[in-house]
C-alpha atoms as a PDB file:
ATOM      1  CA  UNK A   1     -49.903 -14.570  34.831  1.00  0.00           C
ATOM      2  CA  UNK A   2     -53.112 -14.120  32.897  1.00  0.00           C
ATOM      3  CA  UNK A   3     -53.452 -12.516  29.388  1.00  0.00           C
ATOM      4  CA  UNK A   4     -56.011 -10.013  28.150  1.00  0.00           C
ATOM      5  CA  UNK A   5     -57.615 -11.091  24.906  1.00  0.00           C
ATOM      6  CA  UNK A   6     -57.844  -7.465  22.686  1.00  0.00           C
ATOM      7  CA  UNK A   7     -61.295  -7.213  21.803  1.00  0.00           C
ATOM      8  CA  UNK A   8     -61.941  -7.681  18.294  1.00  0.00           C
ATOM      9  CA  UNK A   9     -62.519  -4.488  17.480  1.00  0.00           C
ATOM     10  CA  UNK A  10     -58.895  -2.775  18.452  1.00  0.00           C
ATOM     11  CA  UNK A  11     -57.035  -6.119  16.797  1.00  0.00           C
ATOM     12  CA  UNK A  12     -55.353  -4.344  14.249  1.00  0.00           C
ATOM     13  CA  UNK A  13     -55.833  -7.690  12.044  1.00  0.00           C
ATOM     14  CA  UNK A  14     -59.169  -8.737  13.697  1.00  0.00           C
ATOM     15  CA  UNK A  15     -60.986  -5.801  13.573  1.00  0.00           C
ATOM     16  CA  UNK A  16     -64.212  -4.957  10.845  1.00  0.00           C
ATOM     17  CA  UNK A  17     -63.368  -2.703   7.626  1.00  0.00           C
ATOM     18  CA  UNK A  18     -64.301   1.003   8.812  1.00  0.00           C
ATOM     19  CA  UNK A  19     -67.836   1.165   7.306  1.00  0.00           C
ATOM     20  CA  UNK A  20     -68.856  -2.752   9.124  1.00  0.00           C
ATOM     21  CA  UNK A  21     -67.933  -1.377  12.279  1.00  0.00           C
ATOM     22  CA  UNK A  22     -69.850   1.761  11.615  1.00  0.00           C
ATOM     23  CA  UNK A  23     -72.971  -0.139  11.412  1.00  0.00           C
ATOM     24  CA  UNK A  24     -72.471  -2.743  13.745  1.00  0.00           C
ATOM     25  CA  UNK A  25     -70.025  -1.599  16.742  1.00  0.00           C
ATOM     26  CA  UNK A  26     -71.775   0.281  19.931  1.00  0.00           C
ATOM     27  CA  UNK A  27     -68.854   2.123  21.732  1.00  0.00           C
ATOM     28  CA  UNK A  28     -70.146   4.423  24.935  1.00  0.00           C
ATOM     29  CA  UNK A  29     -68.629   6.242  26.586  1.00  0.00           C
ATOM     30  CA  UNK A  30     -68.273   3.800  29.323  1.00  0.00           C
ATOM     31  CA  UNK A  31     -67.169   1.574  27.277  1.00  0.00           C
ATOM     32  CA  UNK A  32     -64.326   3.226  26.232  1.00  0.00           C
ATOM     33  CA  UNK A  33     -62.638   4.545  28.887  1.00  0.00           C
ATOM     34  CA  UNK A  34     -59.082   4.585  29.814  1.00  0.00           C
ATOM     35  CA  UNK A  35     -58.571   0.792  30.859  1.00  0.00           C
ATOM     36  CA  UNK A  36     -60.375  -0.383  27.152  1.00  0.00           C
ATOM     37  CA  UNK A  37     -57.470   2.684  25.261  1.00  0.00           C
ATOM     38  CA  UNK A  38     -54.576   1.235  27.682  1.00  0.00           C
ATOM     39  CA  UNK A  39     -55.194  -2.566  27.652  1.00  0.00           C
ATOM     40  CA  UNK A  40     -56.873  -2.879  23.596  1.00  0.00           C
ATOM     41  CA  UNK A  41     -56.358   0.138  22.247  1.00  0.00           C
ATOM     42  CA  UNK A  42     -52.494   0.330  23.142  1.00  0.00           C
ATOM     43  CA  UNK A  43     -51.826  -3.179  22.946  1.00  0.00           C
ATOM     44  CA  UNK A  44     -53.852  -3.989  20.236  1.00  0.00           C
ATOM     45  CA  UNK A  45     -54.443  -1.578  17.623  1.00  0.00           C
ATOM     46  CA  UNK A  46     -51.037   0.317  18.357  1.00  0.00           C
ATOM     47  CA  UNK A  47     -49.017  -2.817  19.371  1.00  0.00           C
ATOM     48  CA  UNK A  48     -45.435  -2.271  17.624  1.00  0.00           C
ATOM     49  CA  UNK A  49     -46.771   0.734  15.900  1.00  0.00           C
ATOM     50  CA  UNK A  50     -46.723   3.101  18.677  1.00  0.00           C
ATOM     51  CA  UNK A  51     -43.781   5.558  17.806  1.00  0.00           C
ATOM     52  CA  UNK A  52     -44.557   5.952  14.211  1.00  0.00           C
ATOM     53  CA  UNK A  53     -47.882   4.731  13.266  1.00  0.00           C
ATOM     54  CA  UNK A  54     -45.842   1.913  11.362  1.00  0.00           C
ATOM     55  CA  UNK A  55     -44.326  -1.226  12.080  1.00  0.00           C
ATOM     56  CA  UNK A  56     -40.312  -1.005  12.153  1.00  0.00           C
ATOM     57  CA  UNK A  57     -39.735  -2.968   9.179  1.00  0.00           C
ATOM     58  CA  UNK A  58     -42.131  -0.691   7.232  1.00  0.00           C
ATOM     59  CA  UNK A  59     -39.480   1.995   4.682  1.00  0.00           C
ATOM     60  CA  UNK A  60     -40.202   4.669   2.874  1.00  0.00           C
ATOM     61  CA  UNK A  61     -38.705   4.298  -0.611  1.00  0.00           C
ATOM     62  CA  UNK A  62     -35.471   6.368  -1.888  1.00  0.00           C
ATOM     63  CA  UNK A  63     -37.660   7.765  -4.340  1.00  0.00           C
ATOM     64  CA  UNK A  64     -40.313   9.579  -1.757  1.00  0.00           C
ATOM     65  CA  UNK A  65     -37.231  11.139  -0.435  1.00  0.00           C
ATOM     66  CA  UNK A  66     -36.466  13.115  -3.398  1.00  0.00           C
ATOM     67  CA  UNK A  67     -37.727  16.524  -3.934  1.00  0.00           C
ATOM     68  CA  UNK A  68     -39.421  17.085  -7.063  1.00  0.00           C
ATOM     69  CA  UNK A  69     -41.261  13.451  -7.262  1.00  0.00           C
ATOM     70  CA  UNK A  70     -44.743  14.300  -7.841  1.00  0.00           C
ATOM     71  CA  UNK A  71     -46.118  11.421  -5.733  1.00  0.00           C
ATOM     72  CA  UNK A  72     -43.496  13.005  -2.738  1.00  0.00           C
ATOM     73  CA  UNK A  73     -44.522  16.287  -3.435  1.00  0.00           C
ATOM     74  CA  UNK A  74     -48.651  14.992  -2.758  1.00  0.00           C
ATOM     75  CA  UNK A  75     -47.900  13.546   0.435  1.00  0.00           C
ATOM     76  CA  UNK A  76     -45.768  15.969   1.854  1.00  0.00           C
ATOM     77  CA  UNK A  77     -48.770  17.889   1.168  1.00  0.00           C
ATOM     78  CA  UNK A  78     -51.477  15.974   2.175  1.00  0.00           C
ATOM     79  CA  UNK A  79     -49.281  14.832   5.512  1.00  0.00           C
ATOM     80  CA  UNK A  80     -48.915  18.863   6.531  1.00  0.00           C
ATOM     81  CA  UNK A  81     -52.593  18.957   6.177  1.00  0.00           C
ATOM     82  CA  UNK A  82     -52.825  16.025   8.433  1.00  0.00           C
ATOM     83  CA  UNK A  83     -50.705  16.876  10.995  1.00  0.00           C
ATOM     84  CA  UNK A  84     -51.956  20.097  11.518  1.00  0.00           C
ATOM     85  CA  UNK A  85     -56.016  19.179  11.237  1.00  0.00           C
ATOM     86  CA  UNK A  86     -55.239  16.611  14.280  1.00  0.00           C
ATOM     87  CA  UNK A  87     -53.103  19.156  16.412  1.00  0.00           C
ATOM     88  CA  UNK A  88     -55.871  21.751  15.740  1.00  0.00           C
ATOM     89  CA  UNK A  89     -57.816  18.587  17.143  1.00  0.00           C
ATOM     90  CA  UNK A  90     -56.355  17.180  19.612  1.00  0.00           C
ATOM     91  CA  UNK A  91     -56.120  21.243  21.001  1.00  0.00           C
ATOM     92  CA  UNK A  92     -60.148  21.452  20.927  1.00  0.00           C
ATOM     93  CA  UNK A  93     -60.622  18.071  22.578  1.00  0.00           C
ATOM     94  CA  UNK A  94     -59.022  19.960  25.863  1.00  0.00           C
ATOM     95  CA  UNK A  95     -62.052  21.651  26.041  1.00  0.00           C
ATOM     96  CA  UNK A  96     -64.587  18.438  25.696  1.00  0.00           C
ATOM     97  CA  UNK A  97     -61.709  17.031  28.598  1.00  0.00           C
ATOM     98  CA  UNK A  98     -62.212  19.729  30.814  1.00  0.00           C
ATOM     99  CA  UNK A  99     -65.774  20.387  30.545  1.00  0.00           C
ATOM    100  CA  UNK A 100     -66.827  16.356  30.828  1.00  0.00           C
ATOM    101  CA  UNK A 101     -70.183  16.276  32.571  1.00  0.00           C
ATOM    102  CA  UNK A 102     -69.227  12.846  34.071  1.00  0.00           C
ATOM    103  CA  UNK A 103     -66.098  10.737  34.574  1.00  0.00           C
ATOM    104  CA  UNK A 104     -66.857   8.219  31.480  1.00  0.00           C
ATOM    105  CA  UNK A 105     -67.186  11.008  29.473  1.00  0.00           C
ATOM    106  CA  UNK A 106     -63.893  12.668  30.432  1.00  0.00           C
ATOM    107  CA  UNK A 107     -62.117   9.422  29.857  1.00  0.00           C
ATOM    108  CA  UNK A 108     -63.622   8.661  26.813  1.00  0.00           C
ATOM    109  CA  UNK A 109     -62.572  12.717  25.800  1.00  0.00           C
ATOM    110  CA  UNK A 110     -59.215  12.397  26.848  1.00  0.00           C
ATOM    111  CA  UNK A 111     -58.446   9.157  24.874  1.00  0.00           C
ATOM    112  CA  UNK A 112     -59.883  10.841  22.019  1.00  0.00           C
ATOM    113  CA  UNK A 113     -57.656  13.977  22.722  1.00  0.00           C
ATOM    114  CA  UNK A 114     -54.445  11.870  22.942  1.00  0.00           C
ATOM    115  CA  UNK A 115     -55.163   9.697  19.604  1.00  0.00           C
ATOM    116  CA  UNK A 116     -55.528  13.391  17.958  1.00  0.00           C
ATOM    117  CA  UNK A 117     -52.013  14.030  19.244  1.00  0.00           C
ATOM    118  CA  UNK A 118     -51.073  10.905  18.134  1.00  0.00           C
ATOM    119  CA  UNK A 119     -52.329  10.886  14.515  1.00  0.00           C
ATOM    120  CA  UNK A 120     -50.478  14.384  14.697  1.00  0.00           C
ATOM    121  CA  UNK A 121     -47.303  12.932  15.850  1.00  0.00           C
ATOM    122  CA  UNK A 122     -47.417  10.464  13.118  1.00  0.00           C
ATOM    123  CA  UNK A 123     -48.190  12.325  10.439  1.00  0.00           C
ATOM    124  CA  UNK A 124     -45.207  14.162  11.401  1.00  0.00           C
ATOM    125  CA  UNK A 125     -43.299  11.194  11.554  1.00  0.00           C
ATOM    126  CA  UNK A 126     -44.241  10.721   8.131  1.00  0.00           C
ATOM    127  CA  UNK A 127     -42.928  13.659   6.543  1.00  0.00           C
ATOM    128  CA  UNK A 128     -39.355  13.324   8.976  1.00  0.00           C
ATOM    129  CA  UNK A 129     -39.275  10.057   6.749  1.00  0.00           C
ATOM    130  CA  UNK A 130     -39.480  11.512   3.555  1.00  0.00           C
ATOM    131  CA  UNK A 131     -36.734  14.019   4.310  1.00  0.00           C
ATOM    132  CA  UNK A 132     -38.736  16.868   5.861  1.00  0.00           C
ATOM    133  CA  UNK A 133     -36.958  18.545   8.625  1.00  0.00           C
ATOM    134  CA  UNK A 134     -38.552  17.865  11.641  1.00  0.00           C
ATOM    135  CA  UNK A 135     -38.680  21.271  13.767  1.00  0.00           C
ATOM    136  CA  UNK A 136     -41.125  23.742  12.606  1.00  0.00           C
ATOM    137  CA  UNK A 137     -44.167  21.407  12.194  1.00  0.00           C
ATOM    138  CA  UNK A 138     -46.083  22.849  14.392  1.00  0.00           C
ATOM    139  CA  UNK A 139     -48.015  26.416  14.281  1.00  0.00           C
ATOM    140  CA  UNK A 140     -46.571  27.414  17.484  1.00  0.00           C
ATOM    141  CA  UNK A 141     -42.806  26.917  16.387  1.00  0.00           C
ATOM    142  CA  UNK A 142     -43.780  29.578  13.298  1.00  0.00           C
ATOM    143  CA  UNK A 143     -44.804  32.329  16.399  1.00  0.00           C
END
């Protein structure tokens, strides 16, 4: 059985601070397709952290579930905002999928669309953990 070595760009503990890679990393389009999300993405950047964004043994303190604590009542903010920016996202990526001139660029679209959905899901994740009920986080529950 062989391994795959994540490239060091997707290791979550590897990989250069967000303004190194902006200067140095070249990502195409046919470079990141859907093997490079599925094998380095997935299994590197997300590996354990898939569900929530988090790693299991990561808690959210008995004091960011209590309503009224200013630093509670910022996130719960700033996490609605969140979620829905990257549904409103991941929504408007469809159209990049669908209209792709070329097969690199649809792949490289649609793993863009579904980390949108997944920075969604998390964020939603997020406020589930500090007591928010979890239906009606979406704009189309509210219809």
């Amino acid at each position: 059985m062989t391994t795959h070595e994540i490239a060091p760009e997707a290791d979550f503990d590897a990989a250069p601070s967000l303004l190194d890679g902006a200067k140095e990393l070249v990502l195409t389009a046919e470079h990141c397709n859907l093997a490079y999300w599925f094998t380095d993405v997935a299994q590197g950047t997300l590996a354990g952290r898939g569900a929530t964004g988090h790693t299991p043994d990561a808690v959210v303190p008995d004091y960011m579930r209590q309503k009224g604590h200013p630093l509670r009542e910022a996130l719960v903010l700033e996490f609605g905002f969140r979620a829905l920016s990257e549904e409103l996202a991941t929504r408007v990526l469809s159209y990049y999928v669908a209209n792709a001139p070329g097969i690199p660029e649809m792949e490289f679209y649609a793993t863009q669309l579904i980390d949108e959905a997944r920075h969604a899901r998390v964020f939603r994740e997020h406020l589930v953990e500090m007591g928010v009920p979890g239906t009606g986080c979406s704009p189309r529950s509210r219809r």
